[in-house]
C-alpha atoms as a PDB file:
ATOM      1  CA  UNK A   1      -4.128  12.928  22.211  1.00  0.00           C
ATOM      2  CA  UNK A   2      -3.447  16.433  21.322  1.00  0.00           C
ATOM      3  CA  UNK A   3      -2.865  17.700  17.929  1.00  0.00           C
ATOM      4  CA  UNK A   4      -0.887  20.336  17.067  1.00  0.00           C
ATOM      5  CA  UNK A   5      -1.701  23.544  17.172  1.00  0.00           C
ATOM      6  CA  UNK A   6      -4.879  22.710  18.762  1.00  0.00           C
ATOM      7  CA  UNK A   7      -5.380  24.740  21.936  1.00  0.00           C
ATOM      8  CA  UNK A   8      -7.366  22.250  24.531  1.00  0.00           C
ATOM      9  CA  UNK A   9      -9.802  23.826  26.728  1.00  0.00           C
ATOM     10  CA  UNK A  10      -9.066  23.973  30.518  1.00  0.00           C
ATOM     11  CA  UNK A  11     -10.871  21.809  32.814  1.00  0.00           C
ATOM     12  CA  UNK A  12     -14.596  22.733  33.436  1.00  0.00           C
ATOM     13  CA  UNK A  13     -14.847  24.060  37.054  1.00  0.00           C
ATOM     14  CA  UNK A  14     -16.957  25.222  39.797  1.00  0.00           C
ATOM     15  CA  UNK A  15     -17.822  28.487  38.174  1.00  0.00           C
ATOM     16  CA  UNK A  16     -18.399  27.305  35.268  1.00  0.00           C
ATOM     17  CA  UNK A  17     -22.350  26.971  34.409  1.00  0.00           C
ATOM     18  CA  UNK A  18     -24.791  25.324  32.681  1.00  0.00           C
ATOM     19  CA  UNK A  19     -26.222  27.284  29.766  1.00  0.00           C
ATOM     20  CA  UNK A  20     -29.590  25.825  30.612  1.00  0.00           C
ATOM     21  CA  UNK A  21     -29.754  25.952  34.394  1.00  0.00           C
ATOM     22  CA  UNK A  22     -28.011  27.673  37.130  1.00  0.00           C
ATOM     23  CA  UNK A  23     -26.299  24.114  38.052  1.00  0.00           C
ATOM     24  CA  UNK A  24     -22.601  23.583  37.323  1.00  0.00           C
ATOM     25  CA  UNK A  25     -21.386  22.840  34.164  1.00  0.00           C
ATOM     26  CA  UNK A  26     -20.041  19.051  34.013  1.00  0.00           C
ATOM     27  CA  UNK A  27     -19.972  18.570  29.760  1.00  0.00           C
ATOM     28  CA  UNK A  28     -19.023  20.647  27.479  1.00  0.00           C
ATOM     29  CA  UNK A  29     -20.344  20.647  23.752  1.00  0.00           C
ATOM     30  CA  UNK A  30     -17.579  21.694  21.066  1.00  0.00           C
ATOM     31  CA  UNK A  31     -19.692  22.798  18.041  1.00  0.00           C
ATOM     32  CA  UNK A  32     -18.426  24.631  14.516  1.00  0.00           C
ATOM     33  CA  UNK A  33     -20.419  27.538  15.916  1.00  0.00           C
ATOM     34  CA  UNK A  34     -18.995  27.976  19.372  1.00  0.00           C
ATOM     35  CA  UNK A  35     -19.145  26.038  22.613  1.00  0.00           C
ATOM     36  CA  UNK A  36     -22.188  24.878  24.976  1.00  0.00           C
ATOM     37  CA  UNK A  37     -21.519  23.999  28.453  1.00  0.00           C
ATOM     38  CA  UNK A  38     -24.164  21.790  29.636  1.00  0.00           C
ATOM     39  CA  UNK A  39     -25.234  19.843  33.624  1.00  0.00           C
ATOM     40  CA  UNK A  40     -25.751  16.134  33.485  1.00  0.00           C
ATOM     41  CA  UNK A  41     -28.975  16.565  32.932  1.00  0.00           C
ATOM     42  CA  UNK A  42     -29.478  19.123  30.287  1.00  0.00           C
ATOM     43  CA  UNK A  43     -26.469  17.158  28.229  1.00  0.00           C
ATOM     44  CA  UNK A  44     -28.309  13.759  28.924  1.00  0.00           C
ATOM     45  CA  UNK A  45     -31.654  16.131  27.248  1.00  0.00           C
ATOM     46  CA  UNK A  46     -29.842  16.985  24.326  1.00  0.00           C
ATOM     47  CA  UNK A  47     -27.079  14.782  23.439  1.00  0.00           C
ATOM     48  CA  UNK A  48     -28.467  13.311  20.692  1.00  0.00           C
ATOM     49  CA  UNK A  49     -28.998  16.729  19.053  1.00  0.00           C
ATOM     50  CA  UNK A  50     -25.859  17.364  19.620  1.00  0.00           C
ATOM     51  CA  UNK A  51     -24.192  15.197  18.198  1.00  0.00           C
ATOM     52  CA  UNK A  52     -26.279  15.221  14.791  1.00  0.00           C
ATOM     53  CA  UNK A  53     -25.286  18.664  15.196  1.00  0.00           C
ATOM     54  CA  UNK A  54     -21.690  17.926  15.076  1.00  0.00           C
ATOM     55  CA  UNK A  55     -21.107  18.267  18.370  1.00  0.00           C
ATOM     56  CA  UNK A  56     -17.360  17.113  20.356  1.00  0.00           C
ATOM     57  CA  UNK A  57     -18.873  16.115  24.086  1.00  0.00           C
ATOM     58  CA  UNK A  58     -16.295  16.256  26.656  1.00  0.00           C
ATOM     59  CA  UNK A  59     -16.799  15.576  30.510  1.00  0.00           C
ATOM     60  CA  UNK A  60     -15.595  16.449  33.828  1.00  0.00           C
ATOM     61  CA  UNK A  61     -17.141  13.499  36.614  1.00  0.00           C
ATOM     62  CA  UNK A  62     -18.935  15.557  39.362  1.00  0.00           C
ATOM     63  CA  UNK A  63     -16.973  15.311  42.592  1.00  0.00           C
ATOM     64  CA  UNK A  64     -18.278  12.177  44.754  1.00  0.00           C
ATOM     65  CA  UNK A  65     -19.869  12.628  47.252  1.00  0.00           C
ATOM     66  CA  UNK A  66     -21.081   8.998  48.482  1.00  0.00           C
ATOM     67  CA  UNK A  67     -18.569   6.221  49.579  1.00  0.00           C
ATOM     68  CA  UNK A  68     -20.926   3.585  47.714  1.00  0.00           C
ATOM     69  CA  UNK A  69     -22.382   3.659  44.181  1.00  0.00           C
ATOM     70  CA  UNK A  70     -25.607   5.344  43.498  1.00  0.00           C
ATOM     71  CA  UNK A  71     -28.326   2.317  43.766  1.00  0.00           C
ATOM     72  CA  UNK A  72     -30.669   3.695  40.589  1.00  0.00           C
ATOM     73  CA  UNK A  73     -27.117   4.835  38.672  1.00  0.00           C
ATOM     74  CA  UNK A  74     -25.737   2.055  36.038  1.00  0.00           C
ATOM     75  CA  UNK A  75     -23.608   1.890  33.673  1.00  0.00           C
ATOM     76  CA  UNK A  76     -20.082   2.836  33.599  1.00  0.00           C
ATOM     77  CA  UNK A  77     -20.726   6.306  31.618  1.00  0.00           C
ATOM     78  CA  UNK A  78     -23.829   8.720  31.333  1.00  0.00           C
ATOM     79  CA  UNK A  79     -24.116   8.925  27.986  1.00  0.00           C
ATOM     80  CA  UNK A  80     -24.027   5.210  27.749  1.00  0.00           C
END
């Protein structure tokens, strides 16, 4: 739910990058400082920093691209 007077970002898209890698951005990191935009893997790295850090992680799920679930994927989240 948004609160007032709180501007939400837009939706990450496909120009948007990781700050890490050249691979698109798919979480974004809200800290007091600024913002981080972060690839599966780099916020999978780091989340736990992160989030000591005071960090708000938000996600966009990465467009499918298999009919069937991944067989080494589980859970129902990747920060899970």
């Amino acid at each position: 739910m948004a609160m007032p007077g709180r501007l939400t970002p837009p939706p990450l898209n496909g120009a948007d990058r990781c700050d890490r890698c050249p691979v698109a951005a798919r979480v974004r990191a809200v800290l007091p400082a600024g913002e981080l935009r972060f690839c599966w893997h780099h916020a999978r790295e780091h989340r736990h920093r992160l989030i000591a850090a005071g960090a708000v992680l938000s996600w966009n799920p990465p467009t499918p691209l298999r009919t069937r679930p991944h067989p080494l994927r589980r859970g129902p989240h990747p920060f899970a």
